[in-house]
N, C-alpha and C. Protein backbone atom coordinates (compact mmCIF):
# COMPACT_ATOMS: atom_id res chain seq x y z
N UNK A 1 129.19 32.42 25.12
CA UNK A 1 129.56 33.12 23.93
C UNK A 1 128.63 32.81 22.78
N UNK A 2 127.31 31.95 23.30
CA UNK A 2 127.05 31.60 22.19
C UNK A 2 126.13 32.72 21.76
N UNK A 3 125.65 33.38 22.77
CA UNK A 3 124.28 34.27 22.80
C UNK A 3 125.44 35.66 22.17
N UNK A 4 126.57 35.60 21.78
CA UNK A 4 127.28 36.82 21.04
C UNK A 4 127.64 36.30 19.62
N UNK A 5 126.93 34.94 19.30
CA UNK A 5 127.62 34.74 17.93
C UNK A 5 128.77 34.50 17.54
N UNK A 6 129.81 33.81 18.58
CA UNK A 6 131.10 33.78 18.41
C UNK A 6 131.58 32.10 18.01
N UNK A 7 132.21 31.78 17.28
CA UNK A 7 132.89 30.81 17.09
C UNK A 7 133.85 30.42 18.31
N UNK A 8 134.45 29.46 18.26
CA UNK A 8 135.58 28.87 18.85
C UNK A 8 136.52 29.86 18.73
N UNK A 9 136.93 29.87 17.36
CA UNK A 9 138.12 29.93 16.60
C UNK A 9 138.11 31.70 17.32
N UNK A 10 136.86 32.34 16.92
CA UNK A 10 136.58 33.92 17.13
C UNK A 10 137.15 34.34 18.43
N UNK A 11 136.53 33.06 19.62
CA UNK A 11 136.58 33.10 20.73
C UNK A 11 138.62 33.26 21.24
N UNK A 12 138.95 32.26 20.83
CA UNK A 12 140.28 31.82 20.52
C UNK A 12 141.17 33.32 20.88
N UNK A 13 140.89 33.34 18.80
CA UNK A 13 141.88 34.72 18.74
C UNK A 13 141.38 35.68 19.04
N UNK A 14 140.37 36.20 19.58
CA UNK A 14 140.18 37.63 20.53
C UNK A 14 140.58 37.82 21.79
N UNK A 15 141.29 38.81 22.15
CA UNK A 15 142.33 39.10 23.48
C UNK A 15 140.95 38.97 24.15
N UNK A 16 141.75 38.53 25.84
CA UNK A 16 140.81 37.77 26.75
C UNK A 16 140.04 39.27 27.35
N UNK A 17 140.62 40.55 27.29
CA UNK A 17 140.18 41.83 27.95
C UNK A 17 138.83 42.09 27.51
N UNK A 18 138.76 42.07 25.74
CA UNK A 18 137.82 42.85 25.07
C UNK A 18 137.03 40.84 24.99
N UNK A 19 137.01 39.84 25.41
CA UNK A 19 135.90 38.79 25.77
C UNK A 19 134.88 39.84 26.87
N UNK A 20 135.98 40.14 28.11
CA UNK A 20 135.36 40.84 29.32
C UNK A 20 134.13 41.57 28.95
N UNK A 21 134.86 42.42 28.13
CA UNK A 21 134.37 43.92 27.74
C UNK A 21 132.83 43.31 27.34
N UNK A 22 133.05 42.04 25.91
CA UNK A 22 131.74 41.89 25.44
C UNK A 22 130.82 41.20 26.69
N UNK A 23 131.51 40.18 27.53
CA UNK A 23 130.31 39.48 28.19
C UNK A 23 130.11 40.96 29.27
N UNK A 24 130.48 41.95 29.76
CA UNK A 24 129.70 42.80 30.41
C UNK A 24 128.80 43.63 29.94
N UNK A 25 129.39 44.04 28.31
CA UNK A 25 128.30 44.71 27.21
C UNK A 25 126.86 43.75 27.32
N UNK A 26 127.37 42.55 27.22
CA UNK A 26 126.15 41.35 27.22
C UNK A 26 124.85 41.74 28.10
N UNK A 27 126.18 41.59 29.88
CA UNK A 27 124.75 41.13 31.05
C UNK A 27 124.20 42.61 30.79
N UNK A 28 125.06 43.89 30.90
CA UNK A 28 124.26 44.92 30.81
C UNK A 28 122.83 45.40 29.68
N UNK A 29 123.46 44.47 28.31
CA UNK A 29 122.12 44.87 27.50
C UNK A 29 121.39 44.01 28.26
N UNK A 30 121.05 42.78 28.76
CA UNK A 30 120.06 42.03 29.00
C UNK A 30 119.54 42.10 30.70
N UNK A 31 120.16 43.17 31.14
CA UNK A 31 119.21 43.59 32.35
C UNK A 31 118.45 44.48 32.02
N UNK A 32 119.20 45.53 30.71
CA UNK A 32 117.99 46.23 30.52
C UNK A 32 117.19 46.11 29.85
N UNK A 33 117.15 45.18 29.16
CA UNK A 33 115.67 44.70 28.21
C UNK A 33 115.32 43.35 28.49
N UNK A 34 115.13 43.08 29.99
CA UNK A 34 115.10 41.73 30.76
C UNK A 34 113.41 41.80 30.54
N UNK A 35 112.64 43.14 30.51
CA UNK A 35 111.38 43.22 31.43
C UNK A 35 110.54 44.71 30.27
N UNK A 36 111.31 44.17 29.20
CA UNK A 36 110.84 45.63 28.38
C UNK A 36 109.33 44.62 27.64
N UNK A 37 108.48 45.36 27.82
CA UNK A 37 107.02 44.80 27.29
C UNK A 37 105.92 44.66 28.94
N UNK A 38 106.73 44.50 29.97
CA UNK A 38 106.00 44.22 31.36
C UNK A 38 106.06 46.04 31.71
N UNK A 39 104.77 46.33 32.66
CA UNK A 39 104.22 47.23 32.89
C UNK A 39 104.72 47.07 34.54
N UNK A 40 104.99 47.83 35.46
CA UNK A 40 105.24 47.54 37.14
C UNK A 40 104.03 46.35 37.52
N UNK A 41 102.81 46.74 37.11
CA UNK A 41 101.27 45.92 37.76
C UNK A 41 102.14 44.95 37.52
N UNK A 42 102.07 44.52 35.87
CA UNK A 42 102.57 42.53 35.48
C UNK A 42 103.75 42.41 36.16
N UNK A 43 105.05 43.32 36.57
CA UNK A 43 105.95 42.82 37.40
C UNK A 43 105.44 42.45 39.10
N UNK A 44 104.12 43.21 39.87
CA UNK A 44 103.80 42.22 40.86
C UNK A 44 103.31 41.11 41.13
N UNK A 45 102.50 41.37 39.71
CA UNK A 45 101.82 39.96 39.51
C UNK A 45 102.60 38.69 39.72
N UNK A 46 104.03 38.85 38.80
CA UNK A 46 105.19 37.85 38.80
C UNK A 46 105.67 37.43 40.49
N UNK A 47 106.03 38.84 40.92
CA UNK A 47 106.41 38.84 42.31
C UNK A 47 105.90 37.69 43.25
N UNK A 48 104.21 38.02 43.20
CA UNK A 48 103.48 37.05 44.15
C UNK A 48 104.14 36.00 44.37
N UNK A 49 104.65 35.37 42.71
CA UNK A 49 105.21 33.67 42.81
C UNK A 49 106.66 33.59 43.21
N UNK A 50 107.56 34.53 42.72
CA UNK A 50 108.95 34.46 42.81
C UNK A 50 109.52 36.22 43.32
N UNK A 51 109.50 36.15 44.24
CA UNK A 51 109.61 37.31 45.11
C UNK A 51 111.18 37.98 44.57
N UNK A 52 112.28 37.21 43.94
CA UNK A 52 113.93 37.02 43.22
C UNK A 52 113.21 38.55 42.18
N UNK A 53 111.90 38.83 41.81
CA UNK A 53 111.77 39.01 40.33
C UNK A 53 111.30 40.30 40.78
N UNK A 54 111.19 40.82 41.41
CA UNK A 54 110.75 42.63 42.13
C UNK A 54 112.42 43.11 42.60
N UNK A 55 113.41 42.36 43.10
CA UNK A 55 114.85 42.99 43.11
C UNK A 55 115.37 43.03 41.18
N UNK A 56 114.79 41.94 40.49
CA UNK A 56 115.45 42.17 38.95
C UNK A 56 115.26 43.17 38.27
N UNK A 57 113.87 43.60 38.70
CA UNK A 57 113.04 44.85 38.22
C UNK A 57 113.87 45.98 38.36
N UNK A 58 114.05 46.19 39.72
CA UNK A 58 114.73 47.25 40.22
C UNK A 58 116.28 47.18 39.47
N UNK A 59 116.70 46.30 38.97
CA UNK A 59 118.05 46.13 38.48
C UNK A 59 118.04 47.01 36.85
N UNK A 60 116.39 46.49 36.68
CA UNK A 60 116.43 47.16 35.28
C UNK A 60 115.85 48.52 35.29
N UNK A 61 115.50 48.81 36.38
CA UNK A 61 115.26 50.01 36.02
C UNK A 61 116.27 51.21 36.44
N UNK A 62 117.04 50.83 37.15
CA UNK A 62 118.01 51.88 37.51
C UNK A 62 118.97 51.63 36.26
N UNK A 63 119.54 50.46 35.89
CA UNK A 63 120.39 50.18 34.50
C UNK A 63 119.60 51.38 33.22
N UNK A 64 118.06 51.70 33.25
CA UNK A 64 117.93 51.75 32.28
C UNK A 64 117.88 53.29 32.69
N UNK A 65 117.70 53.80 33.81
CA UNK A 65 117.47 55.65 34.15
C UNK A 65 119.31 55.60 33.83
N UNK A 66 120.05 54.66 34.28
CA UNK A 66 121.33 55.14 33.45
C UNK A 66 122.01 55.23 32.65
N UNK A 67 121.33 53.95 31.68
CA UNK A 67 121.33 55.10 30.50
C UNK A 67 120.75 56.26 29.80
N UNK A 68 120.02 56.13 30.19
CA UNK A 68 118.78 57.62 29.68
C UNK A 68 119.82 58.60 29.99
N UNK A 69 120.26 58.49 31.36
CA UNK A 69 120.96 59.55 32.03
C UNK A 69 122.60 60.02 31.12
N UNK A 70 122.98 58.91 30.79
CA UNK A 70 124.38 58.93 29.59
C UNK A 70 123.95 59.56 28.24
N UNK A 71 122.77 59.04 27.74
CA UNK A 71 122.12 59.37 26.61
C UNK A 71 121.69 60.92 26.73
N UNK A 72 121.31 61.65 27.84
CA UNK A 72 121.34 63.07 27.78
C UNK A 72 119.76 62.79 27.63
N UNK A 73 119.13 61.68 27.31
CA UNK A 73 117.51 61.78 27.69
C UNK A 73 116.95 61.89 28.78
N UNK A 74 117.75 61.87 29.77
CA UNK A 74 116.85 61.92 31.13
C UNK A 74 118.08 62.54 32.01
N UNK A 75 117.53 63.82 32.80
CA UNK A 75 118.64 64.60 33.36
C UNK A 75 118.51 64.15 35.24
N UNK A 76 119.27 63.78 36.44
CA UNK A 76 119.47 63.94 37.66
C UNK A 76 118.49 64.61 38.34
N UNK A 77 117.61 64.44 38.94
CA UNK A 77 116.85 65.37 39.58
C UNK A 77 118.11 66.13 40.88
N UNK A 78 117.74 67.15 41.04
CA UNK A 78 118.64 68.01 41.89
C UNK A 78 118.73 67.98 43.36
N UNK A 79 119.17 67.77 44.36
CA UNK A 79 118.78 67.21 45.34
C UNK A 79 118.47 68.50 46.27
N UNK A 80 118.08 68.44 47.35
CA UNK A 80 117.68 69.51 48.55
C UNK A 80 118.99 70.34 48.23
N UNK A 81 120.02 69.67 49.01
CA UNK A 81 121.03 70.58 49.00
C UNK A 81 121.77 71.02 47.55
N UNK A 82 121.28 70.64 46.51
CA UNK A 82 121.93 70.97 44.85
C UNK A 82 120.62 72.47 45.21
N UNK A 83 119.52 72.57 45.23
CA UNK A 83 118.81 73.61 45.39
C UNK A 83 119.30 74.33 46.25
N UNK A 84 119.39 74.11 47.28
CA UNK A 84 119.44 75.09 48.46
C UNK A 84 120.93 75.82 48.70
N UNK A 85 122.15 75.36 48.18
CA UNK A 85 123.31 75.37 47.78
C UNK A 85 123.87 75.38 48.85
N UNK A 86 123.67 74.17 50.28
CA UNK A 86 123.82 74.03 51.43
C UNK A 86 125.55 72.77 51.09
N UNK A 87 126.24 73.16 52.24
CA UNK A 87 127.13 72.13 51.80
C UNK A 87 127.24 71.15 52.98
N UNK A 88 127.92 69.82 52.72
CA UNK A 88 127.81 68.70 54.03
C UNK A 88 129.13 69.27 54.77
N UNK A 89 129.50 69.30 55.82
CA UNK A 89 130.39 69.39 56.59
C UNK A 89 131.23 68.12 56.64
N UNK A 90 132.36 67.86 56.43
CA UNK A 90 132.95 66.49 56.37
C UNK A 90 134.05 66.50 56.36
């Protein structure tokens, strides 16, 4: 709680739901600006040494196409069958 600026006391009297709410607001801002300033190249570079750090990548970059995608900045690409207007049998 410390990385949210919270007191004890803050910590205390805030219902335990909306703690949740903030520490998931938390990990989610900080996957997506885990790697903001690194280019893919400098993320293999990293890789070579700690192989953990090419799955984090990927963590931030799908976190961050979803928000783009909420934000209305970046739209779904359409898939074969969204084109072809084929349906799955199921």
């Amino acid at each position: 709680m410390k990385d949210l600026g919270m007191s004890w006391p803050d910590i205390k009297s805030t219902p335990r739901i909306e703690l949740e709410g903030l520490m998931q607001a938390y990990n989610e801002y900080t996957t997506i600006h885990n790697f903001d300033g690194y280019t893919s190249e400098d993320v293999s570079e990293m890789a070579k040494n700690k192989p953990q750090v090419r799955s984090q990548y990927m963590e931030h970059m799908e976190a961050k196409s979803r928000l783009n995608e909420m934000l209305g900045k970046k739209t779904r690409r359409p898939s074969v069958k969204d084109i072809t207007g084929l349906k799955q049998n199921g």
